[in-house]
PDB file of N, CA and C in Angstrom:
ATOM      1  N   UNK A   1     131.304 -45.077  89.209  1.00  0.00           N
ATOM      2  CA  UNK A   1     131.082 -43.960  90.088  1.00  0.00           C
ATOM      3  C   UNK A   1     131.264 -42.675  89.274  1.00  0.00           C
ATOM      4  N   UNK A   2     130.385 -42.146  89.064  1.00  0.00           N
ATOM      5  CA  UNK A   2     130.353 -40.565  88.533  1.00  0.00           C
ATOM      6  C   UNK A   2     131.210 -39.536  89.670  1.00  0.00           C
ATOM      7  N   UNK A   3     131.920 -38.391  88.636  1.00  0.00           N
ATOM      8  CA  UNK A   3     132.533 -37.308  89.003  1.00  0.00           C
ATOM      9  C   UNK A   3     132.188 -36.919  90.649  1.00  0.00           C
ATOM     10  N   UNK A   4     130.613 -36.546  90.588  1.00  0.00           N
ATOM     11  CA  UNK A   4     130.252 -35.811  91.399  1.00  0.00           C
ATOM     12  C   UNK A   4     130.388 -36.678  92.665  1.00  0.00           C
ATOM     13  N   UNK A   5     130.075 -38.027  91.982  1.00  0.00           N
ATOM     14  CA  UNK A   5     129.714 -39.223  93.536  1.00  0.00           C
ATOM     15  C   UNK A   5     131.236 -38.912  94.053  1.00  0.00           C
ATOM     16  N   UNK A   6     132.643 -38.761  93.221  1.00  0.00           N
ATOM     17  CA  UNK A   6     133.705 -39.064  93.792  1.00  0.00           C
ATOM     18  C   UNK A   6     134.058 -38.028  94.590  1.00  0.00           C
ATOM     19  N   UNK A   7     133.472 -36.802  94.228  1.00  0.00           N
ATOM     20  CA  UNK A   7     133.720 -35.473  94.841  1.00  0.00           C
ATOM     21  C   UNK A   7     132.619 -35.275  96.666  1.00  0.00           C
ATOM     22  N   UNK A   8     131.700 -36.089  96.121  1.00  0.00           N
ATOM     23  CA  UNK A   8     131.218 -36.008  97.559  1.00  0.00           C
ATOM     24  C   UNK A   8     131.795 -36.959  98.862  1.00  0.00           C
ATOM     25  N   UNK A   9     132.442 -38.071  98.266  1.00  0.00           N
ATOM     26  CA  UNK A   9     132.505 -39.341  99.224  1.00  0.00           C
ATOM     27  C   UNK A   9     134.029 -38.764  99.438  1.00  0.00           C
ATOM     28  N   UNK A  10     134.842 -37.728  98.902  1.00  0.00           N
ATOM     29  CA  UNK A  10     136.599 -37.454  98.856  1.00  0.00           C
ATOM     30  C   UNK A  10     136.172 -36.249  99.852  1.00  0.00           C
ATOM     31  N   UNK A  11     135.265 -35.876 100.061  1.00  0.00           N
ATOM     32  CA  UNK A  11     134.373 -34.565 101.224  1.00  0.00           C
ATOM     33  C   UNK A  11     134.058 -35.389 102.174  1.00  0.00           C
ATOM     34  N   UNK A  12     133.123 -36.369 102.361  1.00  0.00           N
ATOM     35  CA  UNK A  12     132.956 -36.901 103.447  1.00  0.00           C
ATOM     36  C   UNK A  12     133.925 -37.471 104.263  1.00  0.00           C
ATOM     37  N   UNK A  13     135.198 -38.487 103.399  1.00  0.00           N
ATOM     38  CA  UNK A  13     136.350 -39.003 104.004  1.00  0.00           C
ATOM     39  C   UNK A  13     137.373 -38.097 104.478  1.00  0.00           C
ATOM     40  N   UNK A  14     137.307 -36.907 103.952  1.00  0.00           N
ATOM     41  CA  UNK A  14     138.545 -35.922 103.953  1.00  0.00           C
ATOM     42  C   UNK A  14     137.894 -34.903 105.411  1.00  0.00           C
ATOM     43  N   UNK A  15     136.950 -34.358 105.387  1.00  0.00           N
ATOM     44  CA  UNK A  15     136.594 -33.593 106.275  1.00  0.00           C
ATOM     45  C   UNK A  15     135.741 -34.343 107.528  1.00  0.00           C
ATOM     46  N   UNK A  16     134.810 -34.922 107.304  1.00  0.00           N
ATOM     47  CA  UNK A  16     134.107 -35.386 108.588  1.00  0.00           C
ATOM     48  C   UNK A  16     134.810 -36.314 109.105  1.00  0.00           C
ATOM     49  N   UNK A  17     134.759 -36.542 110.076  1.00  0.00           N
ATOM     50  CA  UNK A  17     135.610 -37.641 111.321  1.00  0.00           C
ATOM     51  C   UNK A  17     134.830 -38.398 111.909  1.00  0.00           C
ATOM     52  N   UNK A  18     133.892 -39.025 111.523  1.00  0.00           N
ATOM     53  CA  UNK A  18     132.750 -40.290 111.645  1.00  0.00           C
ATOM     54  C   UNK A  18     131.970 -40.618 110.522  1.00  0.00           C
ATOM     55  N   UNK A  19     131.186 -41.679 110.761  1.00  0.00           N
ATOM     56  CA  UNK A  19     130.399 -41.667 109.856  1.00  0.00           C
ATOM     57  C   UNK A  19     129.271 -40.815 109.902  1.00  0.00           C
ATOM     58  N   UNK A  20     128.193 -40.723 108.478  1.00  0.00           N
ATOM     59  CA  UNK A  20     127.275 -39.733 108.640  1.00  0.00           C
ATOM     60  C   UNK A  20     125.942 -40.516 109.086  1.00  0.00           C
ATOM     61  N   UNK A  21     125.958 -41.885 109.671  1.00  0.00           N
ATOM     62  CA  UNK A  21     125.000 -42.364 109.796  1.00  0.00           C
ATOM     63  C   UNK A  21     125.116 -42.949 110.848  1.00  0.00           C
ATOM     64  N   UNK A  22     125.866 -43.181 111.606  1.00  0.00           N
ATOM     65  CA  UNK A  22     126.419 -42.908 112.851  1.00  0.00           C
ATOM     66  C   UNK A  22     125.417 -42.862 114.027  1.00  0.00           C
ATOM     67  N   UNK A  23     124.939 -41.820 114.021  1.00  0.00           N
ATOM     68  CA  UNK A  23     123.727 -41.716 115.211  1.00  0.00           C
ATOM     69  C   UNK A  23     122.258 -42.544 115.214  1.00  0.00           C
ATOM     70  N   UNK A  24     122.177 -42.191 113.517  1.00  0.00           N
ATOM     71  CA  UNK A  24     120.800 -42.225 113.457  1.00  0.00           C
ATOM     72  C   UNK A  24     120.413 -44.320 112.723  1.00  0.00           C
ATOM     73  N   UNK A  25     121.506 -44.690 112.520  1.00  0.00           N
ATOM     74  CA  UNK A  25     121.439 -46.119 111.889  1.00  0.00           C
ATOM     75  C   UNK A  25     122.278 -46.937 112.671  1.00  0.00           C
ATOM     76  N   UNK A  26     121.856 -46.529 113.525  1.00  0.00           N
ATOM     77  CA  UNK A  26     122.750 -47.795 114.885  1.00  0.00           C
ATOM     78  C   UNK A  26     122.458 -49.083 114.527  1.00  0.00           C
ATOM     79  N   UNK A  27     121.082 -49.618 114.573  1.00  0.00           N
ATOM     80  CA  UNK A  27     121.253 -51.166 114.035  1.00  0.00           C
ATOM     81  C   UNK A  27     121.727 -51.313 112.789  1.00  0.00           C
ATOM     82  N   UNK A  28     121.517 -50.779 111.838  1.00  0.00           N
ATOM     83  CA  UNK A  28     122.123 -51.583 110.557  1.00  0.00           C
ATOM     84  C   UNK A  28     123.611 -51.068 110.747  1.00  0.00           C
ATOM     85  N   UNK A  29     124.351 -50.739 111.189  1.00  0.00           N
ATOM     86  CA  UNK A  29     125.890 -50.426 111.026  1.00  0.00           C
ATOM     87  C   UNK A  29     126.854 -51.554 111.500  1.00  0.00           C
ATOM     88  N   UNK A  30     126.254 -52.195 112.456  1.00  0.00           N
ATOM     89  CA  UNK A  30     126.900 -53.265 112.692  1.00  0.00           C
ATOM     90  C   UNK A  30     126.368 -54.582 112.023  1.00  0.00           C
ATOM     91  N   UNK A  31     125.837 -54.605 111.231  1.00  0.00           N
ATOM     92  CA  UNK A  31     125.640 -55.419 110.104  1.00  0.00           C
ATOM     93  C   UNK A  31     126.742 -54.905 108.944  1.00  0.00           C
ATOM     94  N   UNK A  32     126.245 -53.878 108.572  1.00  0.00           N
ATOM     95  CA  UNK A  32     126.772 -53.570 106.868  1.00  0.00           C
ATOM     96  C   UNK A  32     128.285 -52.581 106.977  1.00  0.00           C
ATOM     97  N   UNK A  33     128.498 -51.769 108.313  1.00  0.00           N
ATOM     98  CA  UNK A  33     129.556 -51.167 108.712  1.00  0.00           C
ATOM     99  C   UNK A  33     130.697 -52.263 108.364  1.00  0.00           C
ATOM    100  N   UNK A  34     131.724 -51.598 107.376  1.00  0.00           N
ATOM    101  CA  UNK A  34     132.927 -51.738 106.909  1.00  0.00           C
ATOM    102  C   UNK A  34     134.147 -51.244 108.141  1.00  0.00           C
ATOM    103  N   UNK A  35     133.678 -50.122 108.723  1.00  0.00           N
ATOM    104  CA  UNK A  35     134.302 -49.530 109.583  1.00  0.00           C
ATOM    105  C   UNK A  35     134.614 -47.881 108.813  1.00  0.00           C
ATOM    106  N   UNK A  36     134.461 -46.761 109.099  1.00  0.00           N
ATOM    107  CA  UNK A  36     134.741 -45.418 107.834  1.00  0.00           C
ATOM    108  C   UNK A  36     136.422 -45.425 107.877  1.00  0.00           C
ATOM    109  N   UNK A  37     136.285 -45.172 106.663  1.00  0.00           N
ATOM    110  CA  UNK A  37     137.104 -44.925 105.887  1.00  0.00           C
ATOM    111  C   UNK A  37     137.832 -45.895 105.346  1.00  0.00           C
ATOM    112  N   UNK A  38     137.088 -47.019 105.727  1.00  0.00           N
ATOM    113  CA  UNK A  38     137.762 -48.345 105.338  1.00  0.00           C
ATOM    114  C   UNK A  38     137.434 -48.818 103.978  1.00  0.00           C
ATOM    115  N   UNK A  39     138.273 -49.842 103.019  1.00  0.00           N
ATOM    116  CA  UNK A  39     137.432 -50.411 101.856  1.00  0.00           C
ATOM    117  C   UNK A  39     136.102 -50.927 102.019  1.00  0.00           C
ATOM    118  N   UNK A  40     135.336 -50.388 100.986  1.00  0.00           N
ATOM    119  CA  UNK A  40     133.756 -50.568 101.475  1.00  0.00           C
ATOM    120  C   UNK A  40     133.002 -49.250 101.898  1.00  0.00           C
ATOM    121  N   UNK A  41     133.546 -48.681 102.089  1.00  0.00           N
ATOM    122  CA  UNK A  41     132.806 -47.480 102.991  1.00  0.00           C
ATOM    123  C   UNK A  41     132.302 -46.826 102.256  1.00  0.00           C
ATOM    124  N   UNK A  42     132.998 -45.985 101.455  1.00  0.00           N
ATOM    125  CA  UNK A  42     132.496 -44.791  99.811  1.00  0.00           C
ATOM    126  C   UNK A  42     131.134 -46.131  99.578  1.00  0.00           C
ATOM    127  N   UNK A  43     131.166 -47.398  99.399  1.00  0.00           N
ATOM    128  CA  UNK A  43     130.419 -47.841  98.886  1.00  0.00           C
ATOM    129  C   UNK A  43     129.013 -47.956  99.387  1.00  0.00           C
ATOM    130  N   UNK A  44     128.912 -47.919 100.749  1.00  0.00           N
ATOM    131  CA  UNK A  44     128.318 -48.283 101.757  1.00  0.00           C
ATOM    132  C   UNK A  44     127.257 -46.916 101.674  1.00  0.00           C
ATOM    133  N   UNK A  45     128.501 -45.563 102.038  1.00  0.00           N
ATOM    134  CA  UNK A  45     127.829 -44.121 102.046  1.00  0.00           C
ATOM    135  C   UNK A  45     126.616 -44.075 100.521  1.00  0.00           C
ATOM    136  N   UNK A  46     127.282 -44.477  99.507  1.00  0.00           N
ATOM    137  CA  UNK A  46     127.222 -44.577  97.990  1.00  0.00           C
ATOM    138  C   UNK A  46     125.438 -45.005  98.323  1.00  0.00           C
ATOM    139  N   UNK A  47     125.390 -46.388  98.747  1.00  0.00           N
ATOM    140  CA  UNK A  47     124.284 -47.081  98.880  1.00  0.00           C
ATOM    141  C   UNK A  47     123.098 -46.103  99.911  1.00  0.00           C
ATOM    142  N   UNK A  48     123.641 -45.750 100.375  1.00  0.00           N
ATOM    143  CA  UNK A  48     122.338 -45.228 101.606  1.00  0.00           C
ATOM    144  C   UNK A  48     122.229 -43.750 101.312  1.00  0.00           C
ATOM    145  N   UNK A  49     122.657 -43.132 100.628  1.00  0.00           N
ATOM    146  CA  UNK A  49     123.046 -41.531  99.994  1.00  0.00           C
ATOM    147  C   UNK A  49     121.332 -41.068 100.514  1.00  0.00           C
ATOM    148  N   UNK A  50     120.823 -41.526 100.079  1.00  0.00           N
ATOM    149  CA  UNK A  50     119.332 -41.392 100.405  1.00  0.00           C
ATOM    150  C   UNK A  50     118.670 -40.780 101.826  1.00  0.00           C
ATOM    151  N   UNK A  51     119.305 -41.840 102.713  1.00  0.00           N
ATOM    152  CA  UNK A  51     119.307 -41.433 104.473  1.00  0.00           C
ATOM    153  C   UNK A  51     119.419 -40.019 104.499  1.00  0.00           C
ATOM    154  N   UNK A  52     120.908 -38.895 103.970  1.00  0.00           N
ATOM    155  CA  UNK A  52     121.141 -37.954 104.605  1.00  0.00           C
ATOM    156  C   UNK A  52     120.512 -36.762 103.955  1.00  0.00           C
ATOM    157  N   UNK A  53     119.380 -37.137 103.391  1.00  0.00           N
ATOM    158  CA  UNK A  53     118.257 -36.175 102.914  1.00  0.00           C
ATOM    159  C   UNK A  53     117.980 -35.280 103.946  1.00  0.00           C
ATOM    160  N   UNK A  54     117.581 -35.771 105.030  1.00  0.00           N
ATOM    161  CA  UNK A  54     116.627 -35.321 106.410  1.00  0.00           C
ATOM    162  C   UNK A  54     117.578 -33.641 106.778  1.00  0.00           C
TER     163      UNK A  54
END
């Protein structure tokens, strides 16, 4: 995990209070959902980084 990846996912866990995919990825979350902030999660966000383009 690069600097920056750690600085964004220590922003997402630290400040937001859900996940960021949450609304819009209802079916796949209960597949691949770790639960946030749980082990797995940075990894999860890590993987789909892509999604929160929009």
């Amino acid at each position: 995990m690069t600097k920056n990846e750690k600085i964004l996912l220590y922003y997402i866990m630290k400040i937001i209070d859900y996940c960021p995919f949450e609304d819009e990825w209802e079916d796949n979350l209960e597949k691949e959902c770790v639960g946030f902030r749980q082990e797995g999660c940075g990894d999860c966000i890590l993987r789909n980084i892509d999604k929160l383009e929009d």
